[in-house]
Protein backbone atom coordinates (compact mmCIF):
# COMPACT_ATOMS: atom_id res chain seq x y z
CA UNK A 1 112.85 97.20 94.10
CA UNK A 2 115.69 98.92 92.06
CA UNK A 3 115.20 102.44 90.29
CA UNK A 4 115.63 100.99 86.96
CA UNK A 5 112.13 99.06 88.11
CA UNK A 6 110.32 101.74 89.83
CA UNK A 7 110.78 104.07 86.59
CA UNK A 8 109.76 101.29 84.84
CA UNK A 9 106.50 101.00 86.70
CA UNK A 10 106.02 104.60 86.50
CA UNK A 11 106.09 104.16 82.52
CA UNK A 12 103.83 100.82 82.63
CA UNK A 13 101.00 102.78 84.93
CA UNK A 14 101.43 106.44 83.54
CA UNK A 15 98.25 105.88 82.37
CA UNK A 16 96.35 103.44 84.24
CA UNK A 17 93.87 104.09 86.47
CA UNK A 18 94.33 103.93 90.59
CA UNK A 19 92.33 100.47 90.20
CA UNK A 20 94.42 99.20 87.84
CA UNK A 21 97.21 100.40 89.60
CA UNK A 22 96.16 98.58 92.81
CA UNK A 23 94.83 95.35 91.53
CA UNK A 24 98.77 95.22 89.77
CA UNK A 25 100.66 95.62 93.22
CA UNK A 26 98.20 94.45 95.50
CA UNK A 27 98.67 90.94 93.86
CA UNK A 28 102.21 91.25 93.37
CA UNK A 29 103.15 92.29 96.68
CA UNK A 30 100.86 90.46 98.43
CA UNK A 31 101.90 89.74 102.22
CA UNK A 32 104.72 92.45 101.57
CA UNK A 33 102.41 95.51 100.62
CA UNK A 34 99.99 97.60 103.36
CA UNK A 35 98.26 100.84 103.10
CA UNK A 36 98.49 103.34 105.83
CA UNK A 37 95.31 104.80 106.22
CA UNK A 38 94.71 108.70 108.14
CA UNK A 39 91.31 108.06 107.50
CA UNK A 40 91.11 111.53 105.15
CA UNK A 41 88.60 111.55 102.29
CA UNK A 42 91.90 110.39 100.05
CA UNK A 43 91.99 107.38 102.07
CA UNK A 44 88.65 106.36 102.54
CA UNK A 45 88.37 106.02 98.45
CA UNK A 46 91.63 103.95 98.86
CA UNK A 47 90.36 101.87 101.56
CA UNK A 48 86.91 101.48 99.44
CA UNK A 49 89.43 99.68 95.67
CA UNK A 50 91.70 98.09 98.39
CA UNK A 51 89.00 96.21 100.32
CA UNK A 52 87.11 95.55 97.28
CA UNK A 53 90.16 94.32 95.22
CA UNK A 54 92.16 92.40 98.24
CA UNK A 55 90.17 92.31 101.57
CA UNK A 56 93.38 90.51 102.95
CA UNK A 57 95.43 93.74 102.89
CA UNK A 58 96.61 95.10 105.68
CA UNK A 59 95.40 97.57 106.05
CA UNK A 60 96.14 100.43 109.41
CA UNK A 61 96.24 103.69 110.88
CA UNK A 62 98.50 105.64 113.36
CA UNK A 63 96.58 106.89 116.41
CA UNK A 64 99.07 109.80 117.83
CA UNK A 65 96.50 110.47 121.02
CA UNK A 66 95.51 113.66 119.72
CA UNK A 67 92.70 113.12 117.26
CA UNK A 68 89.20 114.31 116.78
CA UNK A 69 86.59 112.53 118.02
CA UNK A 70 84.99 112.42 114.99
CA UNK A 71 88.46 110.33 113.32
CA UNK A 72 87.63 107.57 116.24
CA UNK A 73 83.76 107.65 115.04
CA UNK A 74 84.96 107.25 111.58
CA UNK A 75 87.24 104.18 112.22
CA UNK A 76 84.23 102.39 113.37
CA UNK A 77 82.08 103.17 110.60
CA UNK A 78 84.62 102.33 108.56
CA UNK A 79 85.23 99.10 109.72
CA UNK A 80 81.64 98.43 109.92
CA UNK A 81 80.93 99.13 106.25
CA UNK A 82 84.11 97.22 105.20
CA UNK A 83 83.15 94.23 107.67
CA UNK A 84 87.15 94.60 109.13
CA UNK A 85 89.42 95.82 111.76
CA UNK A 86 92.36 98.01 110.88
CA UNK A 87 95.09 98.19 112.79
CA UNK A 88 95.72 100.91 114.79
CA UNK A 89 99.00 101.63 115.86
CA UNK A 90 100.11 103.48 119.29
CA UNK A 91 103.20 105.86 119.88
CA UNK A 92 105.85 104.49 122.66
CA UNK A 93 104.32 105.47 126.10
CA UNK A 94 107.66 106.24 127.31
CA UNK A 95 108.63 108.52 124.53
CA UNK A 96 105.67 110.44 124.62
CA UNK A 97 106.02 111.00 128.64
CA UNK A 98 109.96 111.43 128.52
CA UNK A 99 108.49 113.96 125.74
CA UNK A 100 105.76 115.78 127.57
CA UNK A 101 107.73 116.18 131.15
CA UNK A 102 110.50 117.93 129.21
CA UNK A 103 108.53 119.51 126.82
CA UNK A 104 105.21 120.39 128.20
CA UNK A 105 101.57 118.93 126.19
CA UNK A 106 101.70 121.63 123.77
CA UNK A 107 105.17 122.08 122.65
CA UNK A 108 104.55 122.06 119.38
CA UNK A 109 103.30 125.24 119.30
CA UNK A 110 106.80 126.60 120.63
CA UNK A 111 109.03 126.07 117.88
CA UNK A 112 109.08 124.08 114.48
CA UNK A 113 111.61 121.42 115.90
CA UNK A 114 109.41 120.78 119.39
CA UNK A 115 107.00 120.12 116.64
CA UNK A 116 108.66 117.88 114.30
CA UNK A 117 110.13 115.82 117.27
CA UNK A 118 106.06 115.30 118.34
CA UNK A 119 105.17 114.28 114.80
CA UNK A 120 108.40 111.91 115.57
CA UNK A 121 107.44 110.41 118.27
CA UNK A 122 103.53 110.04 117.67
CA UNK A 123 103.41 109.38 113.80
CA UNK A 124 106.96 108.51 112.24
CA UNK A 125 108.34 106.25 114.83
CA UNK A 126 105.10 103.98 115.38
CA UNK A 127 104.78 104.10 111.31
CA UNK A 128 108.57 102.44 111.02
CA UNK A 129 107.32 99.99 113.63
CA UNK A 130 104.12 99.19 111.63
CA UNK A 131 106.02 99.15 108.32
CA UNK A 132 108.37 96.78 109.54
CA UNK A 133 108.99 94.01 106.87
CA UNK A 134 106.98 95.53 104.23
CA UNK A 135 108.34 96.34 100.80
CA UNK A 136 105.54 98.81 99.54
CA UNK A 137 103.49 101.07 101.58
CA UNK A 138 100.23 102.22 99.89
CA UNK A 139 99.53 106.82 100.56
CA UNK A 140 96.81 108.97 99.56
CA UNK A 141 98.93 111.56 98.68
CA UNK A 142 97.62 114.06 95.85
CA UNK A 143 100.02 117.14 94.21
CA UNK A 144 97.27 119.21 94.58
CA UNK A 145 97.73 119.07 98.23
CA UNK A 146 100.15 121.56 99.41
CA UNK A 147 103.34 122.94 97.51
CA UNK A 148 105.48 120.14 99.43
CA UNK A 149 104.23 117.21 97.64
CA UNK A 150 104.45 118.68 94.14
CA UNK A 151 107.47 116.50 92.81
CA UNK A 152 105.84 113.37 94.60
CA UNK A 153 105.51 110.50 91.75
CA UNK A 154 103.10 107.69 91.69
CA UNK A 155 105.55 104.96 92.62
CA UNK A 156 109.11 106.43 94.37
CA UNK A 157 111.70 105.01 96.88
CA UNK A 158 111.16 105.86 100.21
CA UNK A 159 114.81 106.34 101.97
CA UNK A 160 113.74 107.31 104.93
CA UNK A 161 111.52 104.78 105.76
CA UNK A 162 113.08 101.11 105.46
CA UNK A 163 114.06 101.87 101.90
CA UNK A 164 110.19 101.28 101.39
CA UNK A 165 108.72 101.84 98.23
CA UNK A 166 105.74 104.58 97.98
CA UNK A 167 102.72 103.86 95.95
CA UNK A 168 100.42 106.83 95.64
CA UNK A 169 97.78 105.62 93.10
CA UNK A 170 95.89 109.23 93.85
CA UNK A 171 99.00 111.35 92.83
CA UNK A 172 96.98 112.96 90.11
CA UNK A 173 93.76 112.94 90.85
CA UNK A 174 91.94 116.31 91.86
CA UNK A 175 90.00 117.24 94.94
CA UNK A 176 87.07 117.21 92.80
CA UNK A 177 87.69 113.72 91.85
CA UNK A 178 88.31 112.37 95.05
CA UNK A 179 84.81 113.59 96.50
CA UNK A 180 82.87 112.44 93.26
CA UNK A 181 84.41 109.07 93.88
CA UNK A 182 83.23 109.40 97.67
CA UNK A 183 79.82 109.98 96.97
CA UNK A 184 79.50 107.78 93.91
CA UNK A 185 80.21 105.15 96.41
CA UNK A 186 78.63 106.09 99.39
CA UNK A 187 81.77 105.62 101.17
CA UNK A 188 81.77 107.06 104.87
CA UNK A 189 83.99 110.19 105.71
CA UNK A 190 84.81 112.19 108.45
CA UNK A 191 82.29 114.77 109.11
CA UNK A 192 84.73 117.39 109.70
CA UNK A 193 85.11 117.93 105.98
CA UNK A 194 81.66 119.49 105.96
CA UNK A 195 82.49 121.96 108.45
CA UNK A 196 85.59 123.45 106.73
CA UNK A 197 88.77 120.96 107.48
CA UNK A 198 89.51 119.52 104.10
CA UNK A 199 92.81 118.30 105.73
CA UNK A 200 92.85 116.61 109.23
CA UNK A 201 95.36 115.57 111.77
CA UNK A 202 96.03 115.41 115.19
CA UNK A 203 93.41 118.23 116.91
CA UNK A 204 95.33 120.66 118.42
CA UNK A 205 97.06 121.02 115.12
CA UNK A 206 94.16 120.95 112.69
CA UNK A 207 91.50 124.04 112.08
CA UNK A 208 89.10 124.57 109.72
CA UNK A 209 89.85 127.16 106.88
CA UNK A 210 88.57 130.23 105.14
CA UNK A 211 86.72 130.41 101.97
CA UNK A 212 89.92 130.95 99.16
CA UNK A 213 92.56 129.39 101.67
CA UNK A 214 95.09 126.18 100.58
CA UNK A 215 93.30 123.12 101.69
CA UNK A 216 96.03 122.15 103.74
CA UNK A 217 96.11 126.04 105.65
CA UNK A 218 94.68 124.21 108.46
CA UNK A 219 97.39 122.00 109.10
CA UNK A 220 100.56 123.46 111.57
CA UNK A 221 98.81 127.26 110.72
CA UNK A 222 101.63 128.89 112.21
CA UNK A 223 103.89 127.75 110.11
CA UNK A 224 105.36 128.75 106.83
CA UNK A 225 103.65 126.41 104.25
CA UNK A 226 106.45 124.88 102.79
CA UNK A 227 107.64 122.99 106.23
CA UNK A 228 104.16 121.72 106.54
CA UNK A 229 104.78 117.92 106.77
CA UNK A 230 104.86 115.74 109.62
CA UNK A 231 108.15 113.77 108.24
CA UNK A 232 105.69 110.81 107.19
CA UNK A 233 106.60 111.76 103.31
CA UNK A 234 109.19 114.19 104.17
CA UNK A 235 111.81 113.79 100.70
């Protein structure tokens, strides 16, 4: 997909809604579109106007070998309500122990680069393996999320990543919105966001936050917020 066409999507859809935005590429793409899922309350509504607009999607999630246990529970009730099985897609086992023996388990809490080159290894490289082929890759990304994702657009090029174009069909919705949606629906969600992590990752990474805090000051808390991304929509 050229610029001229992405901009010209982004005029068509300025004002259409994320399930008219959806049904559009989900049947254009089809076969050459997939959602990557991190099973956040973002992506569960996505998950919910995916599987109800094009069950056939494919639909899958990176498992880094860090999660919470309740992100495992909430991939089987997830697939159970949706009557599927995402993919779930595994770092390189040698990268990860080539990683760890030089390293150490926790590195990431040593420096910002031993952290990136985790989030390398156990999200970015699998999600290039899993993206392989595709021409549009479906995020839950909002603006409100975090200063870094600010200038994100509803459909952009993704350079990084296969030359991949980005469809975030959420890019404007609010927080508020997002949980309405959820419970309008009854859609499952991780039960983490009730105890205080509005954003979650990988588990040593991820705590809850404080009443008045960013809702993504749980993620990498050590670091300064604007170099908290992973590199999965790093511009």
């Amino acid at each position: 997909m050229t610029e001229i066409q992405i901009k010209e999507y982004c005029s068509k859809f300025r004002n259409a809604s994320a399930e008219e935005v959806l049904a559009f590429f989900l049947s254009e793409f089809k076969g050459k579109i997939a959602f990557a899922t991190s099973l956040g309350a973002e992506d569960q509504v996505l998950t919910h106007i995916i599987s109800s607009t094009e069950p056939e999607t494919k639909i899958f999630t990176l498992d880094t070998g860090r999660l919470f246990p309740e992100t495992y529970e909430l991939i089987d009730k997830t697939n159970s309500r949706y009557n599927f099985k995402m993919d779930v897609c595994f770092p390189d086992t040698q990268e990860v122990e080539k990683m760890v023996k030089e390293k150490g388990i926790n590195l990431f809490y040593e420096s910002e680069e031993n952290r990136k080159l985790c989030c390398h290894i156990r999200k970015i490289n699998p999600l290039h393996k899993a993206t392989n082929g595709i021409e549009v890759w479906i995020t839950g990304l909002r603006r409100g999320q975090s200063i870094t994702r600010q200038d994100e657009a509803l459909i952009e090029k993704d350079e990084s990543n296969h030359g991949m174009v980005k469809l975030n069909p959420l890019i404007d919705w609010s927080e508020g919105q997002v949980w309405d949606f959820i419970k309008e629906n009854n859609i499952p969600y991780n039960k983490l966001h009730d105890q205080g992590y509005p954003s979650i990752g990988c588990q040593p990474c991820t705590r809850a936050i404080e009443p008045g805090e960013d809702v993504r000051a749980g993620r990498w808390w050590w670091e300064l917020p604007e170099n908290k991304e992973c590199g999965l929509h790093q511009r």
